[in-house]
C-alpha atoms as a PDB file:
ATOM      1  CA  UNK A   1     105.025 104.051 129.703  1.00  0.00           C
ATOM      2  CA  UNK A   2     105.369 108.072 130.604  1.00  0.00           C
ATOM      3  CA  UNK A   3     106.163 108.484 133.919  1.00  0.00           C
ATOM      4  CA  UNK A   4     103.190 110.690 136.462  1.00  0.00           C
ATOM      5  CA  UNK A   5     105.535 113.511 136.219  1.00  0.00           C
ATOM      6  CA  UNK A   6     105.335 113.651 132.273  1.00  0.00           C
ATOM      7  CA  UNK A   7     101.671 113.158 132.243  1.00  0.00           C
ATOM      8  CA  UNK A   8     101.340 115.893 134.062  1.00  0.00           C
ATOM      9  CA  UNK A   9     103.346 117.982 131.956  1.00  0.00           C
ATOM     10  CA  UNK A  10     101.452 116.991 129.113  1.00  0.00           C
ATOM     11  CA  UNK A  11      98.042 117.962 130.624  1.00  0.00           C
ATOM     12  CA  UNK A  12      99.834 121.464 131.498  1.00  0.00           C
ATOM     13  CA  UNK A  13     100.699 121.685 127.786  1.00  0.00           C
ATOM     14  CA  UNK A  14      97.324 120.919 126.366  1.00  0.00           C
ATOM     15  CA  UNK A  15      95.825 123.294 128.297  1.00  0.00           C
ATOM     16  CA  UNK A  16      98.193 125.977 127.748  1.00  0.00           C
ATOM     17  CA  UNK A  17      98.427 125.447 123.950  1.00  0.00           C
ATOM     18  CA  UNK A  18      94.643 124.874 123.708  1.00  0.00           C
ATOM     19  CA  UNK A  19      93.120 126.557 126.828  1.00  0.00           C
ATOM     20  CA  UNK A  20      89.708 126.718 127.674  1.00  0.00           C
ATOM     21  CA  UNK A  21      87.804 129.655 126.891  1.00  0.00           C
ATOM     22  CA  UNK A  22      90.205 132.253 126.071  1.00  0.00           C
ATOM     23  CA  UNK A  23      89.394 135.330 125.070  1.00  0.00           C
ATOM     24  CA  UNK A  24      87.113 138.109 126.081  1.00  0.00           C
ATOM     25  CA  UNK A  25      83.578 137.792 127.506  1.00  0.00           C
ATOM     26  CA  UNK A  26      80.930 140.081 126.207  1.00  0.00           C
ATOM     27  CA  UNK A  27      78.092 140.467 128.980  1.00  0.00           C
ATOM     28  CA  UNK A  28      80.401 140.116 131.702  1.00  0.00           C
ATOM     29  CA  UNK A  29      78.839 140.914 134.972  1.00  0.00           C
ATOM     30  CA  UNK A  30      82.564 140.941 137.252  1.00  0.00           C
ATOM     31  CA  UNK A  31      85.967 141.128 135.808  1.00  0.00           C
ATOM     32  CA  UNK A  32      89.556 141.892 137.616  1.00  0.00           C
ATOM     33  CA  UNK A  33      92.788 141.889 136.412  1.00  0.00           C
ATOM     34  CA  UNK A  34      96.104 141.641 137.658  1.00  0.00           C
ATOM     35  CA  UNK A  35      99.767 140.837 137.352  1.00  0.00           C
ATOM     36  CA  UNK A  36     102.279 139.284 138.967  1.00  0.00           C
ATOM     37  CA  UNK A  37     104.616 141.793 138.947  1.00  0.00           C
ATOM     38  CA  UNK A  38     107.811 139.582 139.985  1.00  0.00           C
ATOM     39  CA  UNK A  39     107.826 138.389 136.674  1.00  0.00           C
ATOM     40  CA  UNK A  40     105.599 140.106 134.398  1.00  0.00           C
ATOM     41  CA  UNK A  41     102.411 137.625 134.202  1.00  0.00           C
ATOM     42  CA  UNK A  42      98.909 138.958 133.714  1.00  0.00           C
ATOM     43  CA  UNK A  43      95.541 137.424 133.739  1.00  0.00           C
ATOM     44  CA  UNK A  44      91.769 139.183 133.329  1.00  0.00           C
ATOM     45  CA  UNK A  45      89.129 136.856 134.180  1.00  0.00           C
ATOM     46  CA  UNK A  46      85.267 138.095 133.357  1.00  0.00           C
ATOM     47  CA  UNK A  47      82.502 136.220 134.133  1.00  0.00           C
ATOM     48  CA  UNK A  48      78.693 136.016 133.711  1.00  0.00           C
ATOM     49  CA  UNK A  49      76.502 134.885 136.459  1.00  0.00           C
ATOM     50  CA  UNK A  50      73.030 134.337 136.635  1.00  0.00           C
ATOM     51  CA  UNK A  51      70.222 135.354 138.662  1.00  0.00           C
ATOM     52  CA  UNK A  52      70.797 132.538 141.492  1.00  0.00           C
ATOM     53  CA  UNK A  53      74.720 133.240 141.536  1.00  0.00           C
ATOM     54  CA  UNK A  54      76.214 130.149 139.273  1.00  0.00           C
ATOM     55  CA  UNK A  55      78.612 130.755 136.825  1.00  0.00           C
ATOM     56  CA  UNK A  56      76.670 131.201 133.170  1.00  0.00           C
ATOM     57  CA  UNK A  57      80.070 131.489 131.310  1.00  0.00           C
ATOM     58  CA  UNK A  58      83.792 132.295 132.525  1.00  0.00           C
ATOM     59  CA  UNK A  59      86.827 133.423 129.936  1.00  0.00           C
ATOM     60  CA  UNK A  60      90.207 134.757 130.604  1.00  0.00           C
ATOM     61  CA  UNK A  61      92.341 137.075 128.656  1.00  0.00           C
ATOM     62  CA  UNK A  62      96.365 137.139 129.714  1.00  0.00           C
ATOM     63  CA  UNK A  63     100.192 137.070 128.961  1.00  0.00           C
ATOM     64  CA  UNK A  64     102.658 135.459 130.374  1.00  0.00           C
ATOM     65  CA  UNK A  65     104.790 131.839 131.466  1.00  0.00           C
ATOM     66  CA  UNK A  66     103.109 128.307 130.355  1.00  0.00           C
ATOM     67  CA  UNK A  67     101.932 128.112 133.989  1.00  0.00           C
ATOM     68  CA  UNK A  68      99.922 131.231 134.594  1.00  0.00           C
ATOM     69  CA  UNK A  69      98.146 130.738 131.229  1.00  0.00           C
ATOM     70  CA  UNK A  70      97.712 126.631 131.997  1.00  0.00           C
ATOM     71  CA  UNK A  71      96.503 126.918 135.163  1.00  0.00           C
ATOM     72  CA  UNK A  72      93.913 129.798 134.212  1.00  0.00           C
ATOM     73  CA  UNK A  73      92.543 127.302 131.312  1.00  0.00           C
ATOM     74  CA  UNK A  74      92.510 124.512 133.924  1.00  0.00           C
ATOM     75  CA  UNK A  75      90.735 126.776 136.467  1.00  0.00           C
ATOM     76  CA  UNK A  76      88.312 127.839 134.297  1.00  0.00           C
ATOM     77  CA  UNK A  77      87.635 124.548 133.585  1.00  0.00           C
ATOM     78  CA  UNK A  78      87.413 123.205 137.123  1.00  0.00           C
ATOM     79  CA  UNK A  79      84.343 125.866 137.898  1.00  0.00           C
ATOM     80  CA  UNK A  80      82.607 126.708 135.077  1.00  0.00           C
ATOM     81  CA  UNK A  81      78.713 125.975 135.928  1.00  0.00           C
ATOM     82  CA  UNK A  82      79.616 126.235 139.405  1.00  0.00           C
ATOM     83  CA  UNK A  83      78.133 128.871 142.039  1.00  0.00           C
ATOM     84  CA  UNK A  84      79.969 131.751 143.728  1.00  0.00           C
ATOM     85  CA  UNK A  85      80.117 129.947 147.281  1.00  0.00           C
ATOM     86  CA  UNK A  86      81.515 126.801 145.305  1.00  0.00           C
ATOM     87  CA  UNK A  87      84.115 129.461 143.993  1.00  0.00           C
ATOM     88  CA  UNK A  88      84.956 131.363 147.236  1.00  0.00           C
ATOM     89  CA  UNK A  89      85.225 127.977 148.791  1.00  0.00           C
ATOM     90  CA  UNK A  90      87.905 126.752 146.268  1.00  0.00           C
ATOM     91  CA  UNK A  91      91.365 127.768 147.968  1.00  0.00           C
ATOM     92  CA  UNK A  92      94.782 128.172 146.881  1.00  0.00           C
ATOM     93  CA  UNK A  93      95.823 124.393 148.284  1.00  0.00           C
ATOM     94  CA  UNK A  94      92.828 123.414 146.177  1.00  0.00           C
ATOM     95  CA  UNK A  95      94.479 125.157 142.866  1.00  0.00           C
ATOM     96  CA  UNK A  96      97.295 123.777 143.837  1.00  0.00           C
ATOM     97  CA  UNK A  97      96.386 120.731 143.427  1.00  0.00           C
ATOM     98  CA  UNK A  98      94.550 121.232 140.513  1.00  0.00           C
ATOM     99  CA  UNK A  99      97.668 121.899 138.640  1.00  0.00           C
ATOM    100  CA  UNK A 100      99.241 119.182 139.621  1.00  0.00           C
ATOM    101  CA  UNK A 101     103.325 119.350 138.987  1.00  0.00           C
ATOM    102  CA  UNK A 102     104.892 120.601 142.508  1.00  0.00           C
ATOM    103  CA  UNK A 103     106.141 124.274 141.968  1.00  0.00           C
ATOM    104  CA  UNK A 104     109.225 125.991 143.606  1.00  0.00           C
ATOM    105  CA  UNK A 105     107.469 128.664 145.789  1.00  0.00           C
ATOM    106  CA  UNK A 106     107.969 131.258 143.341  1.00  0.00           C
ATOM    107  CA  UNK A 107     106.270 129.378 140.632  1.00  0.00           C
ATOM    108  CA  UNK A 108     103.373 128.731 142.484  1.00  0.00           C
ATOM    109  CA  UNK A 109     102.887 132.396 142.681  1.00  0.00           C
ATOM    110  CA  UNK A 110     102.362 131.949 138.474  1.00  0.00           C
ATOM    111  CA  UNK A 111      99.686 129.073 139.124  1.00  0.00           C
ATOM    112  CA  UNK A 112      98.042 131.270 141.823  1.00  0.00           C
ATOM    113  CA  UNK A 113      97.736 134.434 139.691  1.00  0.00           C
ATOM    114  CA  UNK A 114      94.480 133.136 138.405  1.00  0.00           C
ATOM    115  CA  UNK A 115      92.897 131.850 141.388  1.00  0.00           C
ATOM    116  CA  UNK A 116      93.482 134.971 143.027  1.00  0.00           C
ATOM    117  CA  UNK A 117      92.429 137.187 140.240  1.00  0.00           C
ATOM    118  CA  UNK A 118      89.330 135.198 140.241  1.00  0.00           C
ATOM    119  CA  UNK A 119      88.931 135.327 143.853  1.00  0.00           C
ATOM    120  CA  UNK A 120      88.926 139.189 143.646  1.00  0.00           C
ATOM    121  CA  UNK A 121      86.639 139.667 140.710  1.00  0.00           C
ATOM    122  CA  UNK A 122      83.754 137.922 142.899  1.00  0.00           C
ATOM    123  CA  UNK A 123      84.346 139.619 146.303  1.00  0.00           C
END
């Protein structure tokens, strides 16, 4: 039986080696990108949202370690169909715990590329 720790490495895996929707977004009505610049990661999120401020479609675009590129996939994931206030209201503790393994502070600055990216292409 795989320990909770494994499982959760598995889930990272899947989503980094089969994210969810990755690539560009034509339509996009916001975008930002940005990198971490510590050690090299970058993420572009662009989304689409609708007249009443819910997310109509979300992809990201990026390079970079297994965790910035999971945990973009898993946030993705997490919100897509959700509104702007549900998004604004999702904080870093919340990502956090979305990704699940505990990082060394320095990796959590890879899991929190996305969130923040995301953060700023909505505000």
């Amino acid at each position: 039986m795989p320990s909770e720790e494994e499982l959760y490495q598995e889930h990272v895996l899947d989503h980094y080696e089969d994210p969810f929707h990755r690539g560009p977004l034509e339509g996009a009505t916001h975008a930002h990108e940005d990198k971490n610049p510590l050690c090299g990661d970058v993420v572009r999120i662009e989304l689409k949202l609708d007249d009443e401020g819910k997310i109509e479609d979300i992809y990201f675009t990026g390079d970079g370690c297994v965790i910035s590129q999971a945990s973009a996939s898993m946030l993705l994931e997490e919100l897509y169909g959700k509104t702007v206030d549900d998004l604004k209201g999702f904080s870093a503790a919340d990502m956090l715990v979305l990704y699940g393994p505990r990082l060394t502070p320095n990796r959590q600055k890879c899991c929190l590329l996305p969130w923040k990216v995301l953060q700023s292409a909505v505000h």
